[in-house]
N, C-alpha and C. Protein backbone atom coordinates (compact mmCIF):
# COMPACT_ATOMS: atom_id res chain seq x y z
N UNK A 1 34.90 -78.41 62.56
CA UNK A 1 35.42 -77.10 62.94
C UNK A 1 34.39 -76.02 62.55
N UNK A 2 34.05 -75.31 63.70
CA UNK A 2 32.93 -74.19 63.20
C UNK A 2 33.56 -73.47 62.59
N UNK A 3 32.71 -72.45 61.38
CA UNK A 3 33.45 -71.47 61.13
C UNK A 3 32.77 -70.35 61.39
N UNK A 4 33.28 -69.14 61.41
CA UNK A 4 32.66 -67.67 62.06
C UNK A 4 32.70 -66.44 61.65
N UNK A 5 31.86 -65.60 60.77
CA UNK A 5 31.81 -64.58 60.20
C UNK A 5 31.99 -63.40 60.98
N UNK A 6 33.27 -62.39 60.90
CA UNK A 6 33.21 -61.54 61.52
C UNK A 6 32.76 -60.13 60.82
N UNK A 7 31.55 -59.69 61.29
CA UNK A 7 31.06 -58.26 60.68
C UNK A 7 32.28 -56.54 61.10
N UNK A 8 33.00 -56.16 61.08
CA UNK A 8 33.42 -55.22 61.55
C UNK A 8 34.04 -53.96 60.12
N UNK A 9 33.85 -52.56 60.11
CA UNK A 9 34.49 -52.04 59.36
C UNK A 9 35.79 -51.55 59.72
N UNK A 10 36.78 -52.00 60.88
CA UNK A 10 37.36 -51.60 61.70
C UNK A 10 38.76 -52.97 61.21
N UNK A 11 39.93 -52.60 60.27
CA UNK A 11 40.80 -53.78 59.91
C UNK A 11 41.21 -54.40 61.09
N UNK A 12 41.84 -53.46 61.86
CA UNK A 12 42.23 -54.19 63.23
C UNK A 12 41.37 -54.97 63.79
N UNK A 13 40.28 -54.18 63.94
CA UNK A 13 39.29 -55.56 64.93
C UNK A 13 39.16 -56.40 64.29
N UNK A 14 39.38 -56.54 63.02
CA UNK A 14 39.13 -57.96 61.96
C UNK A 14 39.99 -58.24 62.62
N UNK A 15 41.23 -57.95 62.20
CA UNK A 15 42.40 -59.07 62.66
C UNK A 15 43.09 -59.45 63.65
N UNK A 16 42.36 -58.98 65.00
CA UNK A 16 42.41 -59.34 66.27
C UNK A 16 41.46 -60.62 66.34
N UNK A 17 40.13 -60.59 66.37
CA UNK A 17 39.29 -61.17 66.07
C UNK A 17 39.66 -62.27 65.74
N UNK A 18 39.43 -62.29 64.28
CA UNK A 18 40.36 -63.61 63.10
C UNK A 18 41.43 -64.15 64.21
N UNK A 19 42.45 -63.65 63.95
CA UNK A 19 43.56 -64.41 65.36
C UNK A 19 43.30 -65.14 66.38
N UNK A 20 42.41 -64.49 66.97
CA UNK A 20 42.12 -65.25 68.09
C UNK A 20 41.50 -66.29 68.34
N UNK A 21 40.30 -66.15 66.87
CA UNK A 21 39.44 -67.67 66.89
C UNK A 21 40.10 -68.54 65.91
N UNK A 22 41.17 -68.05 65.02
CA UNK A 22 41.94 -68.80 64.41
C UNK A 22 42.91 -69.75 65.04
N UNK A 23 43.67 -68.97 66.19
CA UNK A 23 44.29 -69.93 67.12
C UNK A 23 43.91 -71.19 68.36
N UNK A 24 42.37 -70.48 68.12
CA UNK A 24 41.40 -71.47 68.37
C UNK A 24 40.52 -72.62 68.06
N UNK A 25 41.45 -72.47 66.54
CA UNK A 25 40.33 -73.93 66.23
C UNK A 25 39.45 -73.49 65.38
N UNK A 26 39.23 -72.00 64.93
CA UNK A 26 37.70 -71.98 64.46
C UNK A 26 37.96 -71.41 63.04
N UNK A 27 37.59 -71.39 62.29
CA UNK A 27 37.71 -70.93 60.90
C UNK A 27 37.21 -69.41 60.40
N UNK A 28 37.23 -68.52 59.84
CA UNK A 28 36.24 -67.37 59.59
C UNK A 28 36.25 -66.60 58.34
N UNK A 29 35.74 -66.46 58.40
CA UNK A 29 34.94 -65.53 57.37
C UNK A 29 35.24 -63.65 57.92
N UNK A 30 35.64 -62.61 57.14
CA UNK A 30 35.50 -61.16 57.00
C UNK A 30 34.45 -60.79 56.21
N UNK A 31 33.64 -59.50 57.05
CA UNK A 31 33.04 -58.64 55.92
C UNK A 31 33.17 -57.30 56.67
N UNK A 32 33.28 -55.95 55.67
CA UNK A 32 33.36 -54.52 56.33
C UNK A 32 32.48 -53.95 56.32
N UNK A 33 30.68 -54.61 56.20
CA UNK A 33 29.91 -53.39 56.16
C UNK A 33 28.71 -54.87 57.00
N UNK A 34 27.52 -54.01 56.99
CA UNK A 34 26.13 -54.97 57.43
C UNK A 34 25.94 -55.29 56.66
N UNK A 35 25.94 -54.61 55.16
CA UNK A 35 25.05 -55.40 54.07
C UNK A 35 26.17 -56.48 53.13
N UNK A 36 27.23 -56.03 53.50
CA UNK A 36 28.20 -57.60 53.11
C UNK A 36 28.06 -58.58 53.63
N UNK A 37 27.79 -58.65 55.50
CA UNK A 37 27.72 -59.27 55.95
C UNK A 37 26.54 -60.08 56.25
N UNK A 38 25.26 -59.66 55.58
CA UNK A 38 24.09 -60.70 55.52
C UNK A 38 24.59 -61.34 54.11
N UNK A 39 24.98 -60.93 53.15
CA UNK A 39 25.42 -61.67 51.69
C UNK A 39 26.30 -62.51 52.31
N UNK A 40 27.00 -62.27 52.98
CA UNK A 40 28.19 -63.63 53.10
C UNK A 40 27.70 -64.67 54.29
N UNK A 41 26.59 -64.39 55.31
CA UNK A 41 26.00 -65.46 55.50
C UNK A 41 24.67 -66.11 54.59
N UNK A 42 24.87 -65.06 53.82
CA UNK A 42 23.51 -66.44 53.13
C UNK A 42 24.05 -67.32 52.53
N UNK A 43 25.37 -66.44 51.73
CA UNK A 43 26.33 -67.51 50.72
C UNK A 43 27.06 -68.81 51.41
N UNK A 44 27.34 -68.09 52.50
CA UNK A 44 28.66 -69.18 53.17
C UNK A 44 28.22 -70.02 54.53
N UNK A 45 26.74 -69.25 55.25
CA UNK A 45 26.04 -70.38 55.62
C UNK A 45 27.07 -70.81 57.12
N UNK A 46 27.74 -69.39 57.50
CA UNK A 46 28.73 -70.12 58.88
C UNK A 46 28.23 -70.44 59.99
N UNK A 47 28.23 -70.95 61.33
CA UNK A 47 28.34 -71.28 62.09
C UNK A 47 27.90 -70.38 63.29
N UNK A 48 28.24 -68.68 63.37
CA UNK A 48 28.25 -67.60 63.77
C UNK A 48 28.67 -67.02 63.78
N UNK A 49 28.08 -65.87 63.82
CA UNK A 49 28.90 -64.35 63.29
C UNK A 49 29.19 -63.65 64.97
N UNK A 50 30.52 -62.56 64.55
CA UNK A 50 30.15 -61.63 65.37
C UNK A 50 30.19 -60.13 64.70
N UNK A 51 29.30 -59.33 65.23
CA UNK A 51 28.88 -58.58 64.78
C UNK A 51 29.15 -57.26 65.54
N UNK A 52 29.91 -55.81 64.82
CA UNK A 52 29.95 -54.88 65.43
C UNK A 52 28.58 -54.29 65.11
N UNK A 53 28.74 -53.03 65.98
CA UNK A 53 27.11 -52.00 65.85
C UNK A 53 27.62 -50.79 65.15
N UNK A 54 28.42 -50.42 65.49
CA UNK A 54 28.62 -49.19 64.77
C UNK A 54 29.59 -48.99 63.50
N UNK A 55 28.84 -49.02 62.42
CA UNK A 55 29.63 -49.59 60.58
C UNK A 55 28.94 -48.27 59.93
N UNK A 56 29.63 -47.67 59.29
CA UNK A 56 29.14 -46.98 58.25
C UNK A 56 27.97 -47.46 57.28
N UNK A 57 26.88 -46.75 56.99
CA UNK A 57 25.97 -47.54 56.53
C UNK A 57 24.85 -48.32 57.07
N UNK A 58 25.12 -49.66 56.91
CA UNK A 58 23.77 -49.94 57.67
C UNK A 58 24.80 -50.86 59.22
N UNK A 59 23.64 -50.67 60.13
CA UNK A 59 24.20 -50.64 61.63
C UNK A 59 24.34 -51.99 61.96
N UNK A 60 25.04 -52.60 62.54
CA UNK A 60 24.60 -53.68 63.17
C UNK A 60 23.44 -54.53 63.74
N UNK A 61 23.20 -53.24 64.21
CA UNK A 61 21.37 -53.49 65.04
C UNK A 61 20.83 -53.82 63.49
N UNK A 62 20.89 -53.08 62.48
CA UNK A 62 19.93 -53.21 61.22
C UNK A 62 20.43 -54.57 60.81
N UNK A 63 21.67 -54.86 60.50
CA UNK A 63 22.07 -55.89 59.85
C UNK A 63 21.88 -57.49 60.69
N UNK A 64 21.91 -57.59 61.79
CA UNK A 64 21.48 -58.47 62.94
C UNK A 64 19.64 -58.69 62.78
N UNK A 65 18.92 -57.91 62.74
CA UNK A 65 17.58 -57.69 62.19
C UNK A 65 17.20 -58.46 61.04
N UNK A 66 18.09 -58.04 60.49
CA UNK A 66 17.72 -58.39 58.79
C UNK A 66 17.74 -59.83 58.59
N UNK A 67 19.00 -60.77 59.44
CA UNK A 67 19.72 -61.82 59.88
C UNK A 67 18.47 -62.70 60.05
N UNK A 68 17.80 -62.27 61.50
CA UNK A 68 17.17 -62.88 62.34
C UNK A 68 15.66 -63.30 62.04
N UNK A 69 15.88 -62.16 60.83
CA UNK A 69 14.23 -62.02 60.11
C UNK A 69 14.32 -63.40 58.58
N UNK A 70 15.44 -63.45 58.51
CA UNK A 70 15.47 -64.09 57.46
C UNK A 70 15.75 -65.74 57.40
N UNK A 71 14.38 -66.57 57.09
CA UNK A 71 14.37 -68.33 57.45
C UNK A 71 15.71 -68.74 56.73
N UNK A 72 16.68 -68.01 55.93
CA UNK A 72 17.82 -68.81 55.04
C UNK A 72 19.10 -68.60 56.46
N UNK A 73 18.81 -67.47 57.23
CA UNK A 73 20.18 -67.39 57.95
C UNK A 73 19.19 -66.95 59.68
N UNK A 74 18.36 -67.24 60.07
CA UNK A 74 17.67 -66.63 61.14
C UNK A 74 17.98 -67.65 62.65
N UNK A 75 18.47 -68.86 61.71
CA UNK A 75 19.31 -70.49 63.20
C UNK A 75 21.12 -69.45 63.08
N UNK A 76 21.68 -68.96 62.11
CA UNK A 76 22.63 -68.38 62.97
C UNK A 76 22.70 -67.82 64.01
N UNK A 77 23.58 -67.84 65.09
CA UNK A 77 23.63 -67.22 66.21
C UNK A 77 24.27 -65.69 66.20
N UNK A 78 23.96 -65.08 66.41
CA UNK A 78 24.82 -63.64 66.39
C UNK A 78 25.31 -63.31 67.76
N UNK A 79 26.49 -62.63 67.44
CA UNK A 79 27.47 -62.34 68.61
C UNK A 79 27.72 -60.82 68.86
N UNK A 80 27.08 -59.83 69.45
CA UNK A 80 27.37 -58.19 68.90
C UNK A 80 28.65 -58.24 70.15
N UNK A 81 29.65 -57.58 69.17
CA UNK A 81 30.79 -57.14 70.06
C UNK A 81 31.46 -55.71 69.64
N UNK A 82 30.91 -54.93 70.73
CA UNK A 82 30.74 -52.91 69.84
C UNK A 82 31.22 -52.85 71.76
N UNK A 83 31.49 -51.43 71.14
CA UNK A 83 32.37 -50.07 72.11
C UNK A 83 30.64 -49.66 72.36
N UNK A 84 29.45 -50.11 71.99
CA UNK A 84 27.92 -49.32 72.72
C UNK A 84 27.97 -49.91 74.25
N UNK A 85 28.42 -49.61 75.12
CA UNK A 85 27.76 -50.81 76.51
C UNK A 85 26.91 -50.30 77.13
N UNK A 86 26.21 -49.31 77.10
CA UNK A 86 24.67 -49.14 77.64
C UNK A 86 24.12 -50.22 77.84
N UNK A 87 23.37 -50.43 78.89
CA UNK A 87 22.45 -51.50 79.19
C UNK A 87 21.49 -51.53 78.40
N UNK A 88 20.91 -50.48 77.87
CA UNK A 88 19.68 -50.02 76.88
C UNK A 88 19.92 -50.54 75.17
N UNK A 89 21.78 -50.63 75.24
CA UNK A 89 21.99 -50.83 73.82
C UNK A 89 22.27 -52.39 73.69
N UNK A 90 22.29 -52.97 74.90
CA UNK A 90 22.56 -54.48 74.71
C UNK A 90 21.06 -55.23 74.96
N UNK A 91 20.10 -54.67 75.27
CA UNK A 91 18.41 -54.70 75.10
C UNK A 91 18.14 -54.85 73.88
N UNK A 92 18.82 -53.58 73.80
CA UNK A 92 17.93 -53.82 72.01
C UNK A 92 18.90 -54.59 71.31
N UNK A 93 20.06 -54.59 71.09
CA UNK A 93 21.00 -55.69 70.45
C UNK A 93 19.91 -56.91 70.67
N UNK A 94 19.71 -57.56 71.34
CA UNK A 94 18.89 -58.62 72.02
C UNK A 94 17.53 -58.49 71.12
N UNK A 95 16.96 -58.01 70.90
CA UNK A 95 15.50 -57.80 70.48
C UNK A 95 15.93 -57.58 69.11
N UNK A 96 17.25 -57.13 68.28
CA UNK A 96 17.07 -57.21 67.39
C UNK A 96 17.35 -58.83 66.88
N UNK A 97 17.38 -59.72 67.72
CA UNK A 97 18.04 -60.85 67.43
C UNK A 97 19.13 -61.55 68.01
N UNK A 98 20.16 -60.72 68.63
CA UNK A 98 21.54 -61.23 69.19
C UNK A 98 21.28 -62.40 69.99
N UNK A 99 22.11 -63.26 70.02
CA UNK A 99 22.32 -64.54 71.07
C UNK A 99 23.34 -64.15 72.50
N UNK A 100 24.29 -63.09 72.12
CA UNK A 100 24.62 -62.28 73.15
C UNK A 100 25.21 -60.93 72.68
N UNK A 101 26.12 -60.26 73.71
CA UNK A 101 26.26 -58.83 73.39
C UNK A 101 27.55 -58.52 74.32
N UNK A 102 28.93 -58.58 73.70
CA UNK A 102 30.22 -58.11 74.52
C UNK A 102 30.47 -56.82 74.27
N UNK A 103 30.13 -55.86 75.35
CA UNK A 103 30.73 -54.68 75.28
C UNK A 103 32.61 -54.82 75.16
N UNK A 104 32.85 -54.04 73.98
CA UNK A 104 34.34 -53.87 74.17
C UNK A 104 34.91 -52.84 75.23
N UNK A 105 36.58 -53.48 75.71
CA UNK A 105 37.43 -54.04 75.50
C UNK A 105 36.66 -55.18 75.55
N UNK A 106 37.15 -56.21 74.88
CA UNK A 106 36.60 -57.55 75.03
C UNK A 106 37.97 -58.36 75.33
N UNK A 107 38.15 -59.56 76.09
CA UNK A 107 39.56 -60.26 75.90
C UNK A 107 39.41 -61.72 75.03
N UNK A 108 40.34 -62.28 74.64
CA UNK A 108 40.53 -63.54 73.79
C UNK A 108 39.24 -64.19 74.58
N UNK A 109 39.89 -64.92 75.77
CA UNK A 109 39.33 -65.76 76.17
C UNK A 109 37.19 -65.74 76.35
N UNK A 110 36.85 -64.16 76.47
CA UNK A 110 35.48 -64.03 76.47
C UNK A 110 35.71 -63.96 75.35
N UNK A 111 35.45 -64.10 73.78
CA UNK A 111 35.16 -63.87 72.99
C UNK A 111 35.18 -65.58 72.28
N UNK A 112 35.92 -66.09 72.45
CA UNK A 112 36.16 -67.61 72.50
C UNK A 112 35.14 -68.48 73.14
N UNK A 113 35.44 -68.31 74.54
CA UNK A 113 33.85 -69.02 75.25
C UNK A 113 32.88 -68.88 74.62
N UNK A 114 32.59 -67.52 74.52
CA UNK A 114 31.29 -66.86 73.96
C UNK A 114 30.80 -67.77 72.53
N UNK A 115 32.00 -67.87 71.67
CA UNK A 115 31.70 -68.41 70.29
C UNK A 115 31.18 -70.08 70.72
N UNK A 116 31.99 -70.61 71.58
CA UNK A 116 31.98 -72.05 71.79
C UNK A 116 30.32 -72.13 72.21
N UNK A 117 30.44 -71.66 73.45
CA UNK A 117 29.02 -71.25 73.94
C UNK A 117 27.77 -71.94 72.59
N UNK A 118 28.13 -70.62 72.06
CA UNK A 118 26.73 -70.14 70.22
C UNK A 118 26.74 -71.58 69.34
N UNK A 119 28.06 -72.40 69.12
CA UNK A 119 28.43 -73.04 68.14
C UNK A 119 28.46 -74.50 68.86
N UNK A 120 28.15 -74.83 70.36
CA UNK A 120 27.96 -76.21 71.13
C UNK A 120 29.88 -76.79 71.22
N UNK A 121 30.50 -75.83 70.37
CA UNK A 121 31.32 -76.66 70.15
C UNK A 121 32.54 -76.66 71.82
């Protein structure tokens, strides 16, 4: 069973999120900021994250960066799923590292594929 770190400072989107890959089979992990959320993949080593962009503090784009740069967590896959949908902001999502990029609304079922997709599973 993969498990899946969700980055968001947003409780609800945690627990939409959580729910949905929970009823799916998948296990996860919470964190409310970027810089929790590179500590809890180095510690916990999941499967894939998804990652909002816009967190108080440090950004998604920064915290996805930091991820991708780093040989202890850089084979995680990252998932950015943010209210940015510019074409320009899912570029750079991408260049900072992302494996993909769901502009929100997002529904169960894309967010699910998407993970299965990252995780082979």
């Amino acid at each position: 069973m993969a498990t899946v770190l969700i980055v968001d400072d947003s409780p609800t989107e945690i627990h939409v999120l959580k729910t949905w890959l929970e009823k799916n089979g998948f296990e996860t992990l919470t964190a409310e900021s970027g810089e929790e959320g590179i500590q809890k993949a180095r510690t916990e080593k999941p499967d894939a994250i998804i990652m909002d962009v816009v967190m108080p503090g440090m950004s998604g784009f920064q915290a996805t960066r930091q991820l991708s740069k780093d040989p202890e967590t850089s084979a995680i896959p990252v998932v950015m799923v943010t209210t940015k949908d510019q074409e320009t902001d899912k570029i750079w999502g991408m260049r900072q590292g992302a494996v993909a990029y769901l502009p929100k609304p997002v529904t169960e079922k894309q967010v699910v594929d998407k993970i299965r997709e990252v995780t082979h599973g």
